[in-house]
C-alpha atoms as a PDB file:
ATOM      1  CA  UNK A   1    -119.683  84.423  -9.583  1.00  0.00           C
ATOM      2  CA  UNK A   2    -119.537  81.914 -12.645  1.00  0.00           C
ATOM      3  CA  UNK A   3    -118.985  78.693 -11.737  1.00  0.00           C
ATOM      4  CA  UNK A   4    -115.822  76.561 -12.246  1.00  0.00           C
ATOM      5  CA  UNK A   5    -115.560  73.240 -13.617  1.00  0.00           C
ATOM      6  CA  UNK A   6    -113.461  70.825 -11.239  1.00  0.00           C
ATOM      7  CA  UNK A   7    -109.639  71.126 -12.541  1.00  0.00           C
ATOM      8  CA  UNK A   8    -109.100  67.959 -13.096  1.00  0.00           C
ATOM      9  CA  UNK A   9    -112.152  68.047 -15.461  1.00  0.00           C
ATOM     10  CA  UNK A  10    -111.256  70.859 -17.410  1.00  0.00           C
ATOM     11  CA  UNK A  11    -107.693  69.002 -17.721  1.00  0.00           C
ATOM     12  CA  UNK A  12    -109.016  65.820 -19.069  1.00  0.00           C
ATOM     13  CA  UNK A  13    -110.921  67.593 -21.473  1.00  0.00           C
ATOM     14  CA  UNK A  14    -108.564  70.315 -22.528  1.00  0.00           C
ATOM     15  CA  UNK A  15    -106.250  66.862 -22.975  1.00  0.00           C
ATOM     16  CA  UNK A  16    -108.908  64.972 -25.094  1.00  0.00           C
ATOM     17  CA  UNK A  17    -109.373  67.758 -27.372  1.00  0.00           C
ATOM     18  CA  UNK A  18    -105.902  68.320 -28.477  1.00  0.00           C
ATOM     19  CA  UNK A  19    -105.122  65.080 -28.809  1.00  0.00           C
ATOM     20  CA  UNK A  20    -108.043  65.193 -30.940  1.00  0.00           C
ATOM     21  CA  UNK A  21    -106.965  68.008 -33.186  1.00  0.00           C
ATOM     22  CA  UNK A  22    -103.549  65.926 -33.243  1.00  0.00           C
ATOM     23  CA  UNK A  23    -101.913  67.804 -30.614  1.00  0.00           C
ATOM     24  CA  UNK A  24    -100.149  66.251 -27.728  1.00  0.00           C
ATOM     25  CA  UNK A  25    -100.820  66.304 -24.287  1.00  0.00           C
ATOM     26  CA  UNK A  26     -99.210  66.019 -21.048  1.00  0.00           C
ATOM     27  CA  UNK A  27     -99.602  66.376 -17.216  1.00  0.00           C
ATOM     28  CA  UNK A  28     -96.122  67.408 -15.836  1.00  0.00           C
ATOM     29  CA  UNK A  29     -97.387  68.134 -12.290  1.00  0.00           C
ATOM     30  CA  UNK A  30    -100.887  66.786 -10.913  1.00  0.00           C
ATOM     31  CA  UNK A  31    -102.512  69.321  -8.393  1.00  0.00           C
ATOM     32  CA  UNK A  32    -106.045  69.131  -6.571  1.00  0.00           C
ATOM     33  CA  UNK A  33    -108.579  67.535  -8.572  1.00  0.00           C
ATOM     34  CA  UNK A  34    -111.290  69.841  -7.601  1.00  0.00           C
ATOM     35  CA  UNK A  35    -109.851  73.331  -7.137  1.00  0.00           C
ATOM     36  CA  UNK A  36    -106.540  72.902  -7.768  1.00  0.00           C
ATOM     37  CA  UNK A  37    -104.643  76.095  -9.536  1.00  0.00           C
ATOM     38  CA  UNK A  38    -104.076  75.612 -13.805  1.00  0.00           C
ATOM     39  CA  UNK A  39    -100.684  76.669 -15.288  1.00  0.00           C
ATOM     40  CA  UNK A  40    -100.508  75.615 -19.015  1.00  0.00           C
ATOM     41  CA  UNK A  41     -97.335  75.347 -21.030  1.00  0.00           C
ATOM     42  CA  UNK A  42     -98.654  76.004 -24.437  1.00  0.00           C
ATOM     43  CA  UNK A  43     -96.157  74.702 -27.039  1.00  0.00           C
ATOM     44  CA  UNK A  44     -96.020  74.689 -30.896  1.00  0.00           C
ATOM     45  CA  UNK A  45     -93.738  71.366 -32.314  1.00  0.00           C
ATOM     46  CA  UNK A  46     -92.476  70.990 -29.155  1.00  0.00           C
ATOM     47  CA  UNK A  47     -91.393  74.967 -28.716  1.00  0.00           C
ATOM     48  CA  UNK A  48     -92.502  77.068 -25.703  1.00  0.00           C
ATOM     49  CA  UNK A  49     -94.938  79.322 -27.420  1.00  0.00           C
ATOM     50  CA  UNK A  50     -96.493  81.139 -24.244  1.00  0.00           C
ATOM     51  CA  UNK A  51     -97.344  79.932 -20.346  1.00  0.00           C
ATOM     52  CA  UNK A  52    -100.808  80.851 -19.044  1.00  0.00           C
ATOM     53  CA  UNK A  53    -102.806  80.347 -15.633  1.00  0.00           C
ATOM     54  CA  UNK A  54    -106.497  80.079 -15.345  1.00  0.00           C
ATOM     55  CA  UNK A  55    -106.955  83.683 -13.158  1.00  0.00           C
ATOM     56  CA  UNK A  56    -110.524  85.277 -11.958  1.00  0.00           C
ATOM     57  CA  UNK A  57    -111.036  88.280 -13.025  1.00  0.00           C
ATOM     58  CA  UNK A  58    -112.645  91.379 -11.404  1.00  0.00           C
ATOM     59  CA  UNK A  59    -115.864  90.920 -13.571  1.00  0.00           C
ATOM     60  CA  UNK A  60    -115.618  87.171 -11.972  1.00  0.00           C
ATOM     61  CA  UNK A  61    -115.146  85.093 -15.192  1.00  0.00           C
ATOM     62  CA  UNK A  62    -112.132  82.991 -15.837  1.00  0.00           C
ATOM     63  CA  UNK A  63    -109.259  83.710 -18.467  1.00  0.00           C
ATOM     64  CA  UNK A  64    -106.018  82.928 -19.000  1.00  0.00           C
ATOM     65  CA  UNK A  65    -103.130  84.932 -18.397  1.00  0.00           C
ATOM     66  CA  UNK A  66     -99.835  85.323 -19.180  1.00  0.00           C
ATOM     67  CA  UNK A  67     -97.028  83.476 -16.487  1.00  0.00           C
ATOM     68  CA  UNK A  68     -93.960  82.524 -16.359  1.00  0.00           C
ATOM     69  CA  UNK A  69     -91.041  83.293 -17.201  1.00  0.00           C
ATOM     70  CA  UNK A  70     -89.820  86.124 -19.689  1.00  0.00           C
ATOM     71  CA  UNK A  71     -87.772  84.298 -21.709  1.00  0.00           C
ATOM     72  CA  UNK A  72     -89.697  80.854 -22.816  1.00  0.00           C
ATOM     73  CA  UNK A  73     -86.862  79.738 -24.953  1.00  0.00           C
ATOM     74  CA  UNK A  74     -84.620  78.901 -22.202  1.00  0.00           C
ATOM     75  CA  UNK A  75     -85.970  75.494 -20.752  1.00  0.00           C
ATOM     76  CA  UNK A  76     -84.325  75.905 -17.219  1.00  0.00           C
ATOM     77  CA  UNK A  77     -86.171  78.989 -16.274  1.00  0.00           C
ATOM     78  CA  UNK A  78     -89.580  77.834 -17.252  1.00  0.00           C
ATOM     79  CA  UNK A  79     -88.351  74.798 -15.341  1.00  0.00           C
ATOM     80  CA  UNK A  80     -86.903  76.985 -12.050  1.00  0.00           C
ATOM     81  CA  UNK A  81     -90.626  78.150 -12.719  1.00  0.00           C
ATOM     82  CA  UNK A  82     -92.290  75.612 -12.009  1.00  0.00           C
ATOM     83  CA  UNK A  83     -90.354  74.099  -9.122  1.00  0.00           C
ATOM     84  CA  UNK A  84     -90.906  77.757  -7.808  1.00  0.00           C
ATOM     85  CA  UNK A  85     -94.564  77.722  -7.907  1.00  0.00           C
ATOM     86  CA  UNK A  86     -94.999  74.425  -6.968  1.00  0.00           C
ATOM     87  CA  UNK A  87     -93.316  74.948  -3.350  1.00  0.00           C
ATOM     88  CA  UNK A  88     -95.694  77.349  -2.782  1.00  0.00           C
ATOM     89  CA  UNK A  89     -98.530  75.724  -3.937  1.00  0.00           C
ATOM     90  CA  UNK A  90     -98.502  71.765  -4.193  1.00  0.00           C
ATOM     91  CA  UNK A  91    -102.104  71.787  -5.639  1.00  0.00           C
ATOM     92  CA  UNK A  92    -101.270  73.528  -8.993  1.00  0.00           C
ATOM     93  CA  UNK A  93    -101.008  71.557 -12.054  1.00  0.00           C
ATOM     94  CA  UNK A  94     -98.842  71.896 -14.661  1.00  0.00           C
ATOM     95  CA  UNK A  95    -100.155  70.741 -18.259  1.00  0.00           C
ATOM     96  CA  UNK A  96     -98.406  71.303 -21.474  1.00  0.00           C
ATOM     97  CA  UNK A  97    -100.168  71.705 -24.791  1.00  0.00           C
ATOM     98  CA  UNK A  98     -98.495  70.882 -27.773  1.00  0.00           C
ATOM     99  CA  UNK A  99    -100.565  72.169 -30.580  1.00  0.00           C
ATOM    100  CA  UNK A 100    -101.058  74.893 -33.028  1.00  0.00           C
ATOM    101  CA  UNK A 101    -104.337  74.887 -31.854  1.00  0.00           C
ATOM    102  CA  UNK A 102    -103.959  74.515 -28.070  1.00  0.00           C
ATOM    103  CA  UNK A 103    -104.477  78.195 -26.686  1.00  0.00           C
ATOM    104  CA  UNK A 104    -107.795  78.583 -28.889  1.00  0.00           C
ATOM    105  CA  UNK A 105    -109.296  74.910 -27.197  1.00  0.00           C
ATOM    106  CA  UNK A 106    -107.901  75.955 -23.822  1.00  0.00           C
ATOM    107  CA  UNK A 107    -110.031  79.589 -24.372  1.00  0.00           C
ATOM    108  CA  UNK A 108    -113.062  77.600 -25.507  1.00  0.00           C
ATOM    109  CA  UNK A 109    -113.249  75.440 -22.400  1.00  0.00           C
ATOM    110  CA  UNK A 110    -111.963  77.700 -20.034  1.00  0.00           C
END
């Protein structure tokens, strides 16, 4: 098994990056810093472009897949979403990405 940067790690520096690129950041919902479950909100000029979770695969490396819900351009079900997941499971975080870039810098640190 490949080992796992702490979440709140991989957070700070998937938030440093696209602020870097000159992207915006932003924790909506802080989870476990060390193993904590990672949804990301990936946004384009403020537009819900996709919503990802970090997910091991059966070969036992990381990736992001596709969440949420179907239809990301209605802001109360990504919203019912979230509420949704987060009674189940109060050590997820929830980050969004604002950035054309965003999904290609979460990939890269993932």
């Amino acid at each position: 098994m490949s080992a796992r940067p702490a979440s709140g790690l991989l957070i700070s520096a998937m938030i440093r990056r696209v602020e870097a690129a000159g992207g915006h950041a932003m924790v909506l919902a802080k989870g476990d810093a060390t193993a904590g479950a990672i949804l990301l909100v990936i946004a384009d000029r403020g537009r819900t472009v996709r919503v990802v979770e970090r997910m091991l695969g059966l070969d036992e490396v990381y990736r992001w897949n596709a969440a949420g819900p179907a239809d990301h351009d209605e802001p109360q079900a990504l919203t019912d979403y979230i509420a949704r997941r987060r009674r189940n499971d109060p050590d997820l975080w929830v980050v969004e990405l604002d950035s054309p870039d965003a999904e290609q810098i979460a990939g890269e640190l993932i």
